[in-house]
N, C-alpha and C. Protein backbone atom coordinates (compact mmCIF):
# COMPACT_ATOMS: atom_id res chain seq x y z
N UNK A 1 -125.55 83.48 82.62
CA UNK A 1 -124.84 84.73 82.48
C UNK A 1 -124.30 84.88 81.06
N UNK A 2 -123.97 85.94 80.48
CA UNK A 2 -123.74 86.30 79.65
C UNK A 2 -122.09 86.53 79.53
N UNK A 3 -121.52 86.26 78.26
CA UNK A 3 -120.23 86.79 78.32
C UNK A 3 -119.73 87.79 77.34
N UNK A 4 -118.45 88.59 77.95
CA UNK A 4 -118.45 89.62 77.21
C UNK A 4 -116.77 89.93 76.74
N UNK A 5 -116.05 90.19 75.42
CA UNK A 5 -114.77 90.07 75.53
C UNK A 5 -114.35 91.64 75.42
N UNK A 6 -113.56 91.75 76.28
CA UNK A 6 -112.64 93.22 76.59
C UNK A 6 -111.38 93.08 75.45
N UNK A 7 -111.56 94.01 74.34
CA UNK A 7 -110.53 93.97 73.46
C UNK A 7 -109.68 95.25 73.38
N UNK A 8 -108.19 94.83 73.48
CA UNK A 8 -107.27 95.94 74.05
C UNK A 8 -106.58 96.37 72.49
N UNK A 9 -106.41 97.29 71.81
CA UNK A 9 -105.53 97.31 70.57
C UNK A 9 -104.76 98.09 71.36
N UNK A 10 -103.20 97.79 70.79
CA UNK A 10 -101.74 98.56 71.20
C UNK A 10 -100.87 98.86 69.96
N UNK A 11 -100.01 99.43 69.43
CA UNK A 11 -98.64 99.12 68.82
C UNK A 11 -97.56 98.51 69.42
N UNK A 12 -97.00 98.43 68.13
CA UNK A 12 -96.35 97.13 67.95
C UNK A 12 -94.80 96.89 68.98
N UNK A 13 -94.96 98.28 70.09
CA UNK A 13 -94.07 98.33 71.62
C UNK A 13 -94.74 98.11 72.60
N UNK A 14 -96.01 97.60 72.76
CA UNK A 14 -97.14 97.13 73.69
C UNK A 14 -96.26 96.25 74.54
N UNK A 15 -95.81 95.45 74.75
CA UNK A 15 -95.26 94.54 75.85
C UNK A 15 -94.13 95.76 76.51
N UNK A 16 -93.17 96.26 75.69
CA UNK A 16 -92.24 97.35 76.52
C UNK A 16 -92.88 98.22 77.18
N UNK A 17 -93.95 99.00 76.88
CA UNK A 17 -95.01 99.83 77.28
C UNK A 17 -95.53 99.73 78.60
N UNK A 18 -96.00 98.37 78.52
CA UNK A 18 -96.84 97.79 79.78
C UNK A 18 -96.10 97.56 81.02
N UNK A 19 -94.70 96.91 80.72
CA UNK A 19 -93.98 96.33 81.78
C UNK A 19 -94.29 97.82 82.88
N UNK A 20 -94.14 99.02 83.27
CA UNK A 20 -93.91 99.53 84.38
C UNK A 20 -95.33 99.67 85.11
N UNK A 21 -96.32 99.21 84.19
CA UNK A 21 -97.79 98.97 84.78
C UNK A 21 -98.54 97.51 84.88
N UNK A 22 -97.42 96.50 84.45
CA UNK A 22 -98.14 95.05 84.43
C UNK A 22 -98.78 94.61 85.91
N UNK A 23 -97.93 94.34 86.98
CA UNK A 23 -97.91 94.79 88.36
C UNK A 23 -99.34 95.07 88.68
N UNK A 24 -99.58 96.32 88.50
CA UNK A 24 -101.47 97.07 89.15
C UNK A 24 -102.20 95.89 88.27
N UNK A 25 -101.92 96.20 86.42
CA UNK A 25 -102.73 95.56 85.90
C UNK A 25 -103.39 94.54 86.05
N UNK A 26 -102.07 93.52 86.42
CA UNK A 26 -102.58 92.08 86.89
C UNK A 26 -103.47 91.53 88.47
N UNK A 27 -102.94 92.92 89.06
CA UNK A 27 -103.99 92.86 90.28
C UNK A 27 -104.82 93.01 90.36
N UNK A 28 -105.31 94.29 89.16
CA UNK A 28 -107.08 94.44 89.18
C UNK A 28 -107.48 92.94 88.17
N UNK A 29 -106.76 92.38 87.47
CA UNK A 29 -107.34 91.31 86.91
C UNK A 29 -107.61 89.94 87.72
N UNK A 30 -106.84 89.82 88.88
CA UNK A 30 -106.77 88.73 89.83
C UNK A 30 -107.67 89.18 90.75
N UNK A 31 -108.19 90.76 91.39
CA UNK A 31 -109.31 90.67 91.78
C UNK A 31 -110.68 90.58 91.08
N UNK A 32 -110.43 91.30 89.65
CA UNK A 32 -111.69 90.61 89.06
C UNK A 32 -112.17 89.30 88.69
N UNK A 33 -111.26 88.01 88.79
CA UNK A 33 -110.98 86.90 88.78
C UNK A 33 -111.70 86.43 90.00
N UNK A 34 -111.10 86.76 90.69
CA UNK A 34 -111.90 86.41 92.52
C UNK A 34 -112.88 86.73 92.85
N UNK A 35 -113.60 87.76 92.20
CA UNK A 35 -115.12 87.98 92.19
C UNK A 35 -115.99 87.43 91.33
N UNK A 36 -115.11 86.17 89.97
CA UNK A 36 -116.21 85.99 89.24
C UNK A 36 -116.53 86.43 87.95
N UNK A 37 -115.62 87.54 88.14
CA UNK A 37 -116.45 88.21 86.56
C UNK A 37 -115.49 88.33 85.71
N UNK A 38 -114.20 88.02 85.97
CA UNK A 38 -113.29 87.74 84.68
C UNK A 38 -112.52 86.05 84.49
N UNK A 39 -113.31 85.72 83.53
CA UNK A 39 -112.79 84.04 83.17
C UNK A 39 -111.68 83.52 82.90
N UNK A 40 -111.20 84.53 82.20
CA UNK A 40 -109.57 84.30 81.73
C UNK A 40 -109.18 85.57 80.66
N UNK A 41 -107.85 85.78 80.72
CA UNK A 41 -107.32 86.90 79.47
C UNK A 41 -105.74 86.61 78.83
N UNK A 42 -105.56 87.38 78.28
CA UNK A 42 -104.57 87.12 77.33
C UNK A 42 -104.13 87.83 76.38
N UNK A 43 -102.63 87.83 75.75
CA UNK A 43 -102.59 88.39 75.15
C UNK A 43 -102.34 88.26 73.35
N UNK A 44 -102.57 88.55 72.40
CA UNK A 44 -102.52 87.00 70.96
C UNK A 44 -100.64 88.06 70.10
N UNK A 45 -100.58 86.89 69.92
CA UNK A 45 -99.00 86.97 69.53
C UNK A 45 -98.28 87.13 67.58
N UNK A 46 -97.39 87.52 67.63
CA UNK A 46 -97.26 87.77 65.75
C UNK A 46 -98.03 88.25 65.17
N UNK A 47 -98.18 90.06 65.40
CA UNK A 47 -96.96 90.96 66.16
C UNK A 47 -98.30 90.85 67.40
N UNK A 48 -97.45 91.22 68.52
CA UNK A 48 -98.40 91.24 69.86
C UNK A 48 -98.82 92.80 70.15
N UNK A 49 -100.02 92.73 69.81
CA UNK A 49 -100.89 94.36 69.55
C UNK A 49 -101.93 94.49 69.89
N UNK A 50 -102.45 92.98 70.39
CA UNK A 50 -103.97 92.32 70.90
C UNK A 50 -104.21 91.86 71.99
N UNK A 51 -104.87 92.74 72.75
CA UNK A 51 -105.23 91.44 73.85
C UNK A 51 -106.82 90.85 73.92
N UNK A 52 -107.26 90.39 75.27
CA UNK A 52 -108.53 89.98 74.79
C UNK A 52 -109.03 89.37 76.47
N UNK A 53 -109.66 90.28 77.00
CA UNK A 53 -110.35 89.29 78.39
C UNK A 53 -111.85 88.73 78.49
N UNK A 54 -112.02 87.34 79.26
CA UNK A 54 -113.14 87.33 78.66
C UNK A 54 -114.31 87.43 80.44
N UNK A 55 -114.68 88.50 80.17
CA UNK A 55 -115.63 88.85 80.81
C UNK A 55 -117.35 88.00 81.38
N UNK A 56 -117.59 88.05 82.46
CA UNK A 56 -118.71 87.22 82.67
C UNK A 56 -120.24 88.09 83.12
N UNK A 57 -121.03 88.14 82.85
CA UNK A 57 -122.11 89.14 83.63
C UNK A 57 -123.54 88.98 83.08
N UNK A 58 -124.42 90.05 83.76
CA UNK A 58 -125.69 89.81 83.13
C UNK A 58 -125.86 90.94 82.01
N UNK A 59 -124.62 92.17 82.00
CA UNK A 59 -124.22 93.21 80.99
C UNK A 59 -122.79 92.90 81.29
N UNK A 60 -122.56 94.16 80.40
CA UNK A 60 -120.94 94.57 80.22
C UNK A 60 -120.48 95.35 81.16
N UNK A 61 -120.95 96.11 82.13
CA UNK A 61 -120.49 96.70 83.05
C UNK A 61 -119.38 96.28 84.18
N UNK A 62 -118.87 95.12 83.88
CA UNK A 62 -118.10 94.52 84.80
C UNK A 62 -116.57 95.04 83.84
N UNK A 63 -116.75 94.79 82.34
CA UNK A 63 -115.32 94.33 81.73
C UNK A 63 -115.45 96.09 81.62
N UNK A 64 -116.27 96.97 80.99
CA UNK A 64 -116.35 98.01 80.94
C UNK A 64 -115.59 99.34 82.40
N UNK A 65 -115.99 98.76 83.79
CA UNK A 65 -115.38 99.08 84.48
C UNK A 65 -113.99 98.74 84.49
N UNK A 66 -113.19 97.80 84.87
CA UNK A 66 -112.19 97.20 84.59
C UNK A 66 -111.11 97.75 83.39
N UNK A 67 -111.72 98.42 82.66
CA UNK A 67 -111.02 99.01 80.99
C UNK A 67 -110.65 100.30 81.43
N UNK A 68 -112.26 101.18 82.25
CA UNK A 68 -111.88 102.41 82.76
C UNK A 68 -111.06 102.95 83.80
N UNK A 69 -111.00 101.68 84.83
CA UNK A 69 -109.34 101.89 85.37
C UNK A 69 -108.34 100.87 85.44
N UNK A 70 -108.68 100.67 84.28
CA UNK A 70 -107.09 99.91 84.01
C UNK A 70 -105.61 100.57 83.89
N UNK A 71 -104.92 100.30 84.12
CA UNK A 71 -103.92 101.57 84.10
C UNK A 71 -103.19 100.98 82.62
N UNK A 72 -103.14 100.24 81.81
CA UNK A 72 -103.24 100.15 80.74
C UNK A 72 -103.92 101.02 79.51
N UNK A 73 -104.87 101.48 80.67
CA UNK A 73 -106.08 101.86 79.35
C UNK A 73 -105.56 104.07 80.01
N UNK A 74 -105.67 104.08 81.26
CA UNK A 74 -105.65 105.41 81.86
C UNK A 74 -104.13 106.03 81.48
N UNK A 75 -103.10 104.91 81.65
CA UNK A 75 -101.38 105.32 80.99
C UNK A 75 -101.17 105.58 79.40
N UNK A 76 -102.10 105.09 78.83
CA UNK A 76 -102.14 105.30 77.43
C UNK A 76 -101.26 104.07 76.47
N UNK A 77 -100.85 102.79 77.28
CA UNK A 77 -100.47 101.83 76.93
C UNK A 77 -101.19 101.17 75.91
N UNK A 78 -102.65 100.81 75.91
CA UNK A 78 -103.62 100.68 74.77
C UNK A 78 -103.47 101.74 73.77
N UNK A 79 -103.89 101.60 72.40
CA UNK A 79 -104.85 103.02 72.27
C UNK A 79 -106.08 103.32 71.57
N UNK A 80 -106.76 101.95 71.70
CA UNK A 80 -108.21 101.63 72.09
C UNK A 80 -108.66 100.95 72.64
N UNK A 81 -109.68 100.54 73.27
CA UNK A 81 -110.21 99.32 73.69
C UNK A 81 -112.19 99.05 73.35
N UNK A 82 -113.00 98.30 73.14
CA UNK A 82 -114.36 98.00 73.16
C UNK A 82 -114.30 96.59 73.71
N UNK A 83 -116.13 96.81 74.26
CA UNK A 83 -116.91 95.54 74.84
C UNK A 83 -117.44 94.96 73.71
N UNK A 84 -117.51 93.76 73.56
CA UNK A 84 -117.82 92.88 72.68
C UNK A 84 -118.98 92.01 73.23
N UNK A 85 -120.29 91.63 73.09
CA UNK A 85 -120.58 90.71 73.61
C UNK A 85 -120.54 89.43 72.96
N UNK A 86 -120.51 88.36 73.68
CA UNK A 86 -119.80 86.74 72.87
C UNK A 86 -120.89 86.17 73.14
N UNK A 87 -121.52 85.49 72.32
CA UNK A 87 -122.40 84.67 72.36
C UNK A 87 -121.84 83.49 72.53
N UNK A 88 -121.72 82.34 73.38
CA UNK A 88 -120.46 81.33 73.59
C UNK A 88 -121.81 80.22 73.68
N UNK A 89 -121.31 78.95 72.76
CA UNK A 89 -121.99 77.95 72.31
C UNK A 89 -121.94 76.34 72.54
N UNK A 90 -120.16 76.64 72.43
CA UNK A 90 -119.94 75.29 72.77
C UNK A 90 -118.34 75.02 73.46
N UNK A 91 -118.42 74.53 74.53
CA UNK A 91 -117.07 74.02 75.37
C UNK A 91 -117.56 74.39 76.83
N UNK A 92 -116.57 74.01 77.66
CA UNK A 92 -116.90 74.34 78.84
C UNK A 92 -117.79 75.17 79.74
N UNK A 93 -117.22 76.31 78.92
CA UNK A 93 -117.28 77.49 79.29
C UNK A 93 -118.55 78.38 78.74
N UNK A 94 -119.46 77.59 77.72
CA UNK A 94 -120.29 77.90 77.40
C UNK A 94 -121.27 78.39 77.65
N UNK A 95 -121.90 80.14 77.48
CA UNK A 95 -122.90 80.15 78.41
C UNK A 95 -124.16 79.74 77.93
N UNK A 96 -124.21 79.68 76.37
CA UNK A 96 -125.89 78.99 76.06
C UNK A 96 -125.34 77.90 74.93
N UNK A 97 -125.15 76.59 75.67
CA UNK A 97 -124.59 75.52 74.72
C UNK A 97 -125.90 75.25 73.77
N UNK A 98 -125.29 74.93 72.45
CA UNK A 98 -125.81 74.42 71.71
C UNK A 98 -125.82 73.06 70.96
């Protein structure tokens, strides 16, 4: 399978923003978790404006869905997001080790 990273850009009130939607957010992420197709996510820190999930599939249509109802992305808490695909090489998690 292929992996793919869901990248969230916010300003620099992104954590205040989110709190009244973290709640849904994290549920559609714990069911996409339980199906498989999301590996892990996160958010990167100093200033926190980034996030980053990393998506699993044979396309992007998994992290791509997931973005379009995210209520992050539909509340206007982001105010962009793109699919990235990751070519992943080496560690665990690798999908074509080298």
């Amino acid at each position: 399978m292929k992996r793919f990273l869901l990248i969230y850009e916010a300003d620099a009130d992104y954590v205040e923003r989110r709190a009244p939607h973290r709640a849904a957010h994290l549920e559609r992420a714990r069911a996409a978790a339980a199906r498989g197709e999301l590996l892990m996510g996160g958010v990167l820190t100093e200033p926190t404006d980034t996030s980053m999930m990393l998506f699993q599939g044979e396309g992007p249509e998994a992290a791509i869905e997931f973005a379009r109802g995210d209520p992050y992305v539909t509340e206007g808490v982001v105010r962009s997001w793109r699919v990235r695909e990751w070519i992943t090489v080496v560690g665990t998690l690798a999908a074509t080790p080298a």
